[in-house]
Protein backbone atom coordinates (compact mmCIF):
# COMPACT_ATOMS: atom_id res chain seq x y z
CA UNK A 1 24.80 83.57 -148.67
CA UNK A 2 26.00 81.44 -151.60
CA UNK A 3 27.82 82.87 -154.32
CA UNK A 4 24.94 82.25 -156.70
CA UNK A 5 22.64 84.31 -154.50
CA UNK A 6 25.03 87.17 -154.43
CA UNK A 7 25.59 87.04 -158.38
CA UNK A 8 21.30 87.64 -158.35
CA UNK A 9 21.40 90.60 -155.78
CA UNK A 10 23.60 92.15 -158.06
CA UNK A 11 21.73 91.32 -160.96
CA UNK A 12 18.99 92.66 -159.59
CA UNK A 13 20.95 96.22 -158.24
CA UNK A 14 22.06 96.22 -162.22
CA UNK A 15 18.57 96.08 -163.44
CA UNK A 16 17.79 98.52 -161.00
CA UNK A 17 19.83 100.88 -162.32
CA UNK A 18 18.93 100.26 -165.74
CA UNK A 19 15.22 101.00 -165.04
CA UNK A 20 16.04 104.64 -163.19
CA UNK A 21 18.65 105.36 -166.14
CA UNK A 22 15.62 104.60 -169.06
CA UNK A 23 13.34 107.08 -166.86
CA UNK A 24 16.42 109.53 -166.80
CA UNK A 25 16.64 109.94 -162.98
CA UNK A 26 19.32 111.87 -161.76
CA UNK A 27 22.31 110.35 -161.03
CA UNK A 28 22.09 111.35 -156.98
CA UNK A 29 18.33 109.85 -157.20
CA UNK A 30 20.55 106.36 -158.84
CA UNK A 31 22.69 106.49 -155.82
CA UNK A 32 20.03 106.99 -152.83
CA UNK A 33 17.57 104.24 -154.76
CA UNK A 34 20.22 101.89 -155.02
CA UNK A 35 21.29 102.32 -151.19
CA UNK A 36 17.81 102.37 -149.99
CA UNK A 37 17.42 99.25 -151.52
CA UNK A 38 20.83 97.43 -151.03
CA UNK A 39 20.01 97.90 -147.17
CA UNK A 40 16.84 96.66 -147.10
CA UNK A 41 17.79 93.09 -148.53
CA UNK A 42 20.29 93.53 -145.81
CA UNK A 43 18.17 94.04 -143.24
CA UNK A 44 16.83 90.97 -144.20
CA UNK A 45 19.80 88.92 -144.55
CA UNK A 46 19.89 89.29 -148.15
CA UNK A 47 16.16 87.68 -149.18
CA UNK A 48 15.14 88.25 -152.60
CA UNK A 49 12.52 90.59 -152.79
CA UNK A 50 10.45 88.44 -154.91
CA UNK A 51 10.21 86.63 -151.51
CA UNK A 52 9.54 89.63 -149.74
CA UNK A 53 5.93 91.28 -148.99
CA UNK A 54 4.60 94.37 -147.44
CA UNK A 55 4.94 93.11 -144.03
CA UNK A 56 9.02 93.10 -144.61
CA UNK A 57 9.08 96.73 -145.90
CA UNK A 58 6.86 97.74 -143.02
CA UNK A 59 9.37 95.72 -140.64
CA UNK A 60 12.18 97.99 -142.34
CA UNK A 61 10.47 101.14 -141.82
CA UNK A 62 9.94 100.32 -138.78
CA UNK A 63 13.65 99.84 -137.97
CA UNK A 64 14.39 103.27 -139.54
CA UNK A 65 12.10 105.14 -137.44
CA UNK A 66 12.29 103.02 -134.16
CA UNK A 67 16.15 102.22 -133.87
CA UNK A 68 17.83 104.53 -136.47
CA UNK A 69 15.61 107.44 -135.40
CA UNK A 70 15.30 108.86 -138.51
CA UNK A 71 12.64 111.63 -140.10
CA UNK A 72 9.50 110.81 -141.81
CA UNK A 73 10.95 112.94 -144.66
CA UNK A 74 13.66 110.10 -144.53
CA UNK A 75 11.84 107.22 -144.12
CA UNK A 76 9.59 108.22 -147.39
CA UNK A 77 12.72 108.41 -149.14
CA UNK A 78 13.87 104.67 -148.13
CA UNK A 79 10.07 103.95 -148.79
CA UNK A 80 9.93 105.43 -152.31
CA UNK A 81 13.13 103.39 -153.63
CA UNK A 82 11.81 100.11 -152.21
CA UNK A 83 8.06 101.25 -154.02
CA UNK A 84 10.08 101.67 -156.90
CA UNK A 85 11.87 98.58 -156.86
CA UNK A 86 9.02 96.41 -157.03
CA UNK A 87 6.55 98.23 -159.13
CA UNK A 88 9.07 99.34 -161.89
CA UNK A 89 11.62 96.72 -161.40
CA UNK A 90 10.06 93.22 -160.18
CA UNK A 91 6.35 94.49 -161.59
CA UNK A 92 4.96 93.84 -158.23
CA UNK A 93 2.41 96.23 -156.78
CA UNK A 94 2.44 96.48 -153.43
CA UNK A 95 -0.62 97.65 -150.97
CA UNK A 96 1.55 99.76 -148.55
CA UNK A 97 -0.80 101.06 -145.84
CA UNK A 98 -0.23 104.42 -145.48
CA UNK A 99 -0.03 104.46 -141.56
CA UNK A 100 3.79 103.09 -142.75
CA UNK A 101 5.64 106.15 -142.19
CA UNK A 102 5.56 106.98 -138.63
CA UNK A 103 5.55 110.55 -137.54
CA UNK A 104 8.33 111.70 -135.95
CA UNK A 105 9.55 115.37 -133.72
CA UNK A 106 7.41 118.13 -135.04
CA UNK A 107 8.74 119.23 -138.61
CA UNK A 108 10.84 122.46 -138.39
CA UNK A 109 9.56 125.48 -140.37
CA UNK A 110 11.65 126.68 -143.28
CA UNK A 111 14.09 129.11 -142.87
CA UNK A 112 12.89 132.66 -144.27
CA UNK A 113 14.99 135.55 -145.67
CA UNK A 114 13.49 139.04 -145.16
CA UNK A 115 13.64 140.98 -148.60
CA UNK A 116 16.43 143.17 -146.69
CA UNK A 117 18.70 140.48 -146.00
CA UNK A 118 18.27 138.64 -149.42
CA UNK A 119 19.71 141.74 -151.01
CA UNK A 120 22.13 141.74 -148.33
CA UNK A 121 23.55 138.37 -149.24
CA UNK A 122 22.89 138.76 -153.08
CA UNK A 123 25.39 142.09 -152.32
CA UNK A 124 28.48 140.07 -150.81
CA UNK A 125 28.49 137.49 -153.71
CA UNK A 126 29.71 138.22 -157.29
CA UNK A 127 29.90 136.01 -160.59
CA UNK A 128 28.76 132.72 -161.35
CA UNK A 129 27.54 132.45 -157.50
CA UNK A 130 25.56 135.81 -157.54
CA UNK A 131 23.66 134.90 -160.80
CA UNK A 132 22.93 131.28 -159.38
CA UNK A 133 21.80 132.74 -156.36
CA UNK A 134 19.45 135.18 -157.48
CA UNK A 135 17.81 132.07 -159.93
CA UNK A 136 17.58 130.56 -156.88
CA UNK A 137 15.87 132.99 -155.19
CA UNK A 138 14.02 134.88 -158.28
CA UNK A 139 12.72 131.23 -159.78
CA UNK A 140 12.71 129.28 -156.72
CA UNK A 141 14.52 126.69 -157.81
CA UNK A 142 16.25 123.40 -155.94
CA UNK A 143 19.99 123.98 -156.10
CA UNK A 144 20.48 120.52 -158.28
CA UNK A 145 17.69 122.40 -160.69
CA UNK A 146 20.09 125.75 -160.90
CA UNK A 147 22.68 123.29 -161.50
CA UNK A 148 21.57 121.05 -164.17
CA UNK A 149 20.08 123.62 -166.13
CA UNK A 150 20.89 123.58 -169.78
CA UNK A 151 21.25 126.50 -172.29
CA UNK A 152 17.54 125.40 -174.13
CA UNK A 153 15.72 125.80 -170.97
CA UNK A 154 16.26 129.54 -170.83
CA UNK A 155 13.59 131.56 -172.44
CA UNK A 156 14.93 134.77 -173.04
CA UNK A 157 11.43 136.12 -174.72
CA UNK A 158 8.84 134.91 -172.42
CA UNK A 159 11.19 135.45 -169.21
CA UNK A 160 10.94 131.74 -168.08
CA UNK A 161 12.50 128.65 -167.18
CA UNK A 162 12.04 125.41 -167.97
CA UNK A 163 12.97 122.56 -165.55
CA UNK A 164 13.04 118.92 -166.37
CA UNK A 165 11.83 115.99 -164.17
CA UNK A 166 13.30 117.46 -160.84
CA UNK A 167 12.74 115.11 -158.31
CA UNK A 168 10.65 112.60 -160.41
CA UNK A 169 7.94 115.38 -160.42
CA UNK A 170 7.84 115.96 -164.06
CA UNK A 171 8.52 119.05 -166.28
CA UNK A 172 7.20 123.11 -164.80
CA UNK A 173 7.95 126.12 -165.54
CA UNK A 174 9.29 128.86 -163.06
CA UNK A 175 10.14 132.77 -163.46
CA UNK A 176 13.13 133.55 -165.43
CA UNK A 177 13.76 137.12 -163.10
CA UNK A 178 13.98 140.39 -165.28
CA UNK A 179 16.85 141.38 -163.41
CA UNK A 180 19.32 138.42 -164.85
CA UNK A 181 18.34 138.72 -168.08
CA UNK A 182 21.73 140.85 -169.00
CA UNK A 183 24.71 139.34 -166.77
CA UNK A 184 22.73 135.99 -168.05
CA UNK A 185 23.69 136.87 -171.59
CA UNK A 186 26.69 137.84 -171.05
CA UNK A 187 27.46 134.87 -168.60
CA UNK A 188 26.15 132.36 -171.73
CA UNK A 189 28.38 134.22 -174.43
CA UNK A 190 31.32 133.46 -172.01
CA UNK A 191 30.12 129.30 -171.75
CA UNK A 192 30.11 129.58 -175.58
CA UNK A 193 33.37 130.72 -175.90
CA UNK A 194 34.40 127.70 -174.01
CA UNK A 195 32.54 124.97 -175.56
CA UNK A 196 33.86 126.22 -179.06
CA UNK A 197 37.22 125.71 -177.35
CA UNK A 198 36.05 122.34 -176.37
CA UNK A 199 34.71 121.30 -179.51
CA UNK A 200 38.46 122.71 -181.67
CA UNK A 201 39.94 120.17 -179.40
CA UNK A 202 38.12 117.06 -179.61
CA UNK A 203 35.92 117.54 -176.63
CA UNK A 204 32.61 119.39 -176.77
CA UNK A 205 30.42 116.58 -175.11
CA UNK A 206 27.77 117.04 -172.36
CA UNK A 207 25.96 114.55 -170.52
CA UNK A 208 22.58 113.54 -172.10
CA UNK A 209 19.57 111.97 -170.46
CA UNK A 210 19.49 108.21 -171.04
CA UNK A 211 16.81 107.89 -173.14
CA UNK A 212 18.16 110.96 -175.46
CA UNK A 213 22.12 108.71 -175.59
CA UNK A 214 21.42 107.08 -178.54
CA UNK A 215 21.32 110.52 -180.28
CA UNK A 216 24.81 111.15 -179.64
CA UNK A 217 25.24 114.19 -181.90
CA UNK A 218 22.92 116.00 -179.31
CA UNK A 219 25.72 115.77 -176.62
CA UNK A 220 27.97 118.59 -178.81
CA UNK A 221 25.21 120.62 -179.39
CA UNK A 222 24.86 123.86 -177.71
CA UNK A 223 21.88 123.69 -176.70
CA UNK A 224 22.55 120.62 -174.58
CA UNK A 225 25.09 122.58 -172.81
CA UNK A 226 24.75 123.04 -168.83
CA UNK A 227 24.83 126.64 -168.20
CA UNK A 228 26.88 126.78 -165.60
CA UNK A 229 29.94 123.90 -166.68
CA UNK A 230 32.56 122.79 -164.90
CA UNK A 231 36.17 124.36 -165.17
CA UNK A 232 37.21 121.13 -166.48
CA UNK A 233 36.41 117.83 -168.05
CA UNK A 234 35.74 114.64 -166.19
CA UNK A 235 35.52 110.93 -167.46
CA UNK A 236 31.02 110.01 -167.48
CA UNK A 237 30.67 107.04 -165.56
CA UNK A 238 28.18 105.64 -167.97
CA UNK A 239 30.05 106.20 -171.89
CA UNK A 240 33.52 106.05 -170.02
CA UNK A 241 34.51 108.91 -172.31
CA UNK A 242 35.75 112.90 -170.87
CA UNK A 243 33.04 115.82 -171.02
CA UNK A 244 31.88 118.83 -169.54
CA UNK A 245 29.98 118.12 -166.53
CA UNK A 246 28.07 121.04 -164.41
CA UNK A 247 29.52 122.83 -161.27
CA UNK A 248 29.93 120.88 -158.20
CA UNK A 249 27.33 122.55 -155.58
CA UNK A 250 29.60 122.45 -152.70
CA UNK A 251 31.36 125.63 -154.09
CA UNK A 252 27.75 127.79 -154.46
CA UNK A 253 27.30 126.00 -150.45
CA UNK A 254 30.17 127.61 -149.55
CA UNK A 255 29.84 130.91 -151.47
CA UNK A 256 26.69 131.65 -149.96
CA UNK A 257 27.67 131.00 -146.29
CA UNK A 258 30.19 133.19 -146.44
CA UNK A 259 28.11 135.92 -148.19
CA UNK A 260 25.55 135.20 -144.91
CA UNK A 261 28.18 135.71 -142.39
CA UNK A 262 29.53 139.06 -143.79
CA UNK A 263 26.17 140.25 -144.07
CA UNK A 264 25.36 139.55 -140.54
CA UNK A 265 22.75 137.29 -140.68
CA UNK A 266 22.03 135.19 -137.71
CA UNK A 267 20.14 132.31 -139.43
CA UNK A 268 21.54 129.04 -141.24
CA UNK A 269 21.48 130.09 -144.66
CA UNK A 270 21.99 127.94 -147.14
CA UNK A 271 20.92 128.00 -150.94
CA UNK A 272 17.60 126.05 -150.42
CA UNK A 273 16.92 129.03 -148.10
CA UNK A 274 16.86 130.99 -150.93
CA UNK A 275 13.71 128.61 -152.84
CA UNK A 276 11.76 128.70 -149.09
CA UNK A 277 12.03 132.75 -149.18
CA UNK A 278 10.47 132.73 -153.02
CA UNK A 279 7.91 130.80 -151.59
CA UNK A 280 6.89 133.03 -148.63
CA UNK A 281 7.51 136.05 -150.09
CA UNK A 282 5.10 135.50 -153.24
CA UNK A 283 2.57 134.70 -150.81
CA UNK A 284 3.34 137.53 -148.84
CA UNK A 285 2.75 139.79 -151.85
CA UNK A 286 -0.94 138.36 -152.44
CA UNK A 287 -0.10 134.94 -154.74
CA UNK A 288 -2.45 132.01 -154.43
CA UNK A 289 -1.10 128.90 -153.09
CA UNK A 290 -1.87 127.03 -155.98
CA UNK A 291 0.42 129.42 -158.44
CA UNK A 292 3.44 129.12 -156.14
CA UNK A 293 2.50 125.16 -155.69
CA UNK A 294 2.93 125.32 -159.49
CA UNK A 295 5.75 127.37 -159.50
CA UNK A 296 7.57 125.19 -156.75
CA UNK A 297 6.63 121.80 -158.56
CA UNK A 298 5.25 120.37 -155.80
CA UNK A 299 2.69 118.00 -155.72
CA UNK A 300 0.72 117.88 -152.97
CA UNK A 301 -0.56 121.43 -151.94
CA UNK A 302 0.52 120.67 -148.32
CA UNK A 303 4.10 120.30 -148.90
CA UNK A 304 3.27 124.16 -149.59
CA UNK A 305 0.88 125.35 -147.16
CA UNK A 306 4.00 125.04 -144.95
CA UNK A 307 4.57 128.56 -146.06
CA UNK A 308 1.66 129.93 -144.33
CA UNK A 309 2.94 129.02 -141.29
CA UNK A 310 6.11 131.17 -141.68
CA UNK A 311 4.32 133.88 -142.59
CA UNK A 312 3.40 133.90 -138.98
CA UNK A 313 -0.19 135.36 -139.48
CA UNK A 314 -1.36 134.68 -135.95
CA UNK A 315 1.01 137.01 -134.13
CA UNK A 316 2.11 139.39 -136.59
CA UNK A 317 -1.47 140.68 -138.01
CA UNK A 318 -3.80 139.94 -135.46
CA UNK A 319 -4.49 143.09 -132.44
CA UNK A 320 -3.51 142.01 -128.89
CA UNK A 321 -6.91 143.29 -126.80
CA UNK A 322 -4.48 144.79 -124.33
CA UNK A 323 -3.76 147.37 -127.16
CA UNK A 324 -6.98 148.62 -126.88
């Protein structure tokens, strides 16, 4: 490949990126879109897209699932960035059949906390972790969502939270759990303290959505403010300049699995567990589908009914006739 042809694939990468920063994807959604895509002009040997058609995405997906042996979930993922690519980016609409993804090993059901040994967990954590845990478990929220959440989204009177675009789904709103309210308050007078701090010394910024940076006087605000920040300032990738980011999630990861093992629990817990178990257990307690589908932020009821299956209906309510 010339050097001219490698100056337009990154062109094209850079406009890429500009498209998913002016819908203010998250900046792990960036990073998988752009390696989705980088690979599959790789795959083949570094085509333009424009030149491109279904039949090479299908060949792609194809490779994934054939050679690569990776999930469906995995293959929609590559599928998604390359959709996105050409209908946001190059304003080409493809027909994708939808026979594309092929189906892979039976999907593994979630892995379900009993009540008993969510308390159990919630017990053996303290701090920061044990109130991100239980908004985890009492909102049902993706561990990027607890993350990311800023000081606005909390309603305090109407005990609920508001979460933004997760996942390209668009806004919902989830429980905000009685129970937090309190060490919430007090956890968010503590944040304050240290963004005042910030702000006496020069600092003070968060990260804004793109389309919100050209309102840079938002960044200081408090409002804007992740709830749970990071003990120290880092340098944005995109304005170059030093703010407070959120928490990395490897420490609540880590937290969490040690809180599991010290409780005893014999299951891979991990703190997506905990959104699965809000899931099942609202269910459990009489919910319809379609308010925890709503509460979840999913968008296609079936992605839920995967619940019902946990619930494990078939064995655990129904009367063996040798009881009789």
């Amino acid at each position: 490949m010339d050097n001219s042809s490698k100056q337009d694939g990154k062109k094209l990468l850079d406009q890429v990126r500009d498209v998913i920063q002016k819908k203010h994807y998250s900046p792990r959604t960036e990073k998988t879109y752009l390696d989705w895509i980088r690979q599959y002009i790789l795959f083949h040997n570094k085509k333009h897209p424009r030149e491109m058609g279904v039949s090479e995405v299908q060949a792609f997906i194809s490779h994934l699932a054939g050679e690569r042996i990776v999930s469906p979930s995995t293959q929609n993922q590559a599928l998604s960035a390359i959709i996105f690519l050409y209908k946001y980016v190059l304003l080409i609409n493809l027909q994708i059949p939808t026979d594309t993804i092929r189906p892979g090993q039976l999907k593994s059901l979630p892995v379900i906390l009993t009540p008993q040994e969510i308390r159990a967990v919630i017990k053996n954590l303290d701090g920061v972790s044990k109130l991100m845990t239980q908004l985890l478990y009492g909102g049902g929220l993706r561990v990027m969502e607890c993350l990311m959440l800023r000081v606005k989204d909390i309603d305090f009177k109407n005990h609920q939270i508001h979460v933004h675009e997760s996942k390209g789904d668009g806004d919902r709103l989830t429980i905000l759990p009685k129970i937090v309210v309190e060490s919430l308050q007090s956890h968010l007078s503590i944040v304050k303290t240290i963004h005042e701090k910030d702000l006496i010394q020069g600092f003070g910024e968060t990260t804004l959505p793109s389309s919100l940076m050209k309102y840079s006087s938002m960044s200081k605000s408090w409002g804007w403010q992740y709830i749970f920040p990071a003990p120290t300032l880092s340098i944005d990738p995109i304005t170059k300049t030093e703010k407070r980011h959120h928490v990395h999630e490897s420490g609540l990861q880590k937290s969490i699995r040690k809180a599991a093992e010290e409780a005893k629990i014999n299951k891979r817990v991990t703190p997506h567990t905990f959104r699965h178990s809000f899931a099942a257990h609202l269910l459990q307690n009489g919910y319809d589908i379609r308010t925890v589908q709503e509460l979840l932020g999913h968008k296609d009821i079936k992605t839920t009914m995967i619940y019902t299956q946990v619930l494990q209906r078939g064995s655990h309510e129904v009367k063996s006739p040798l009881d009789d």
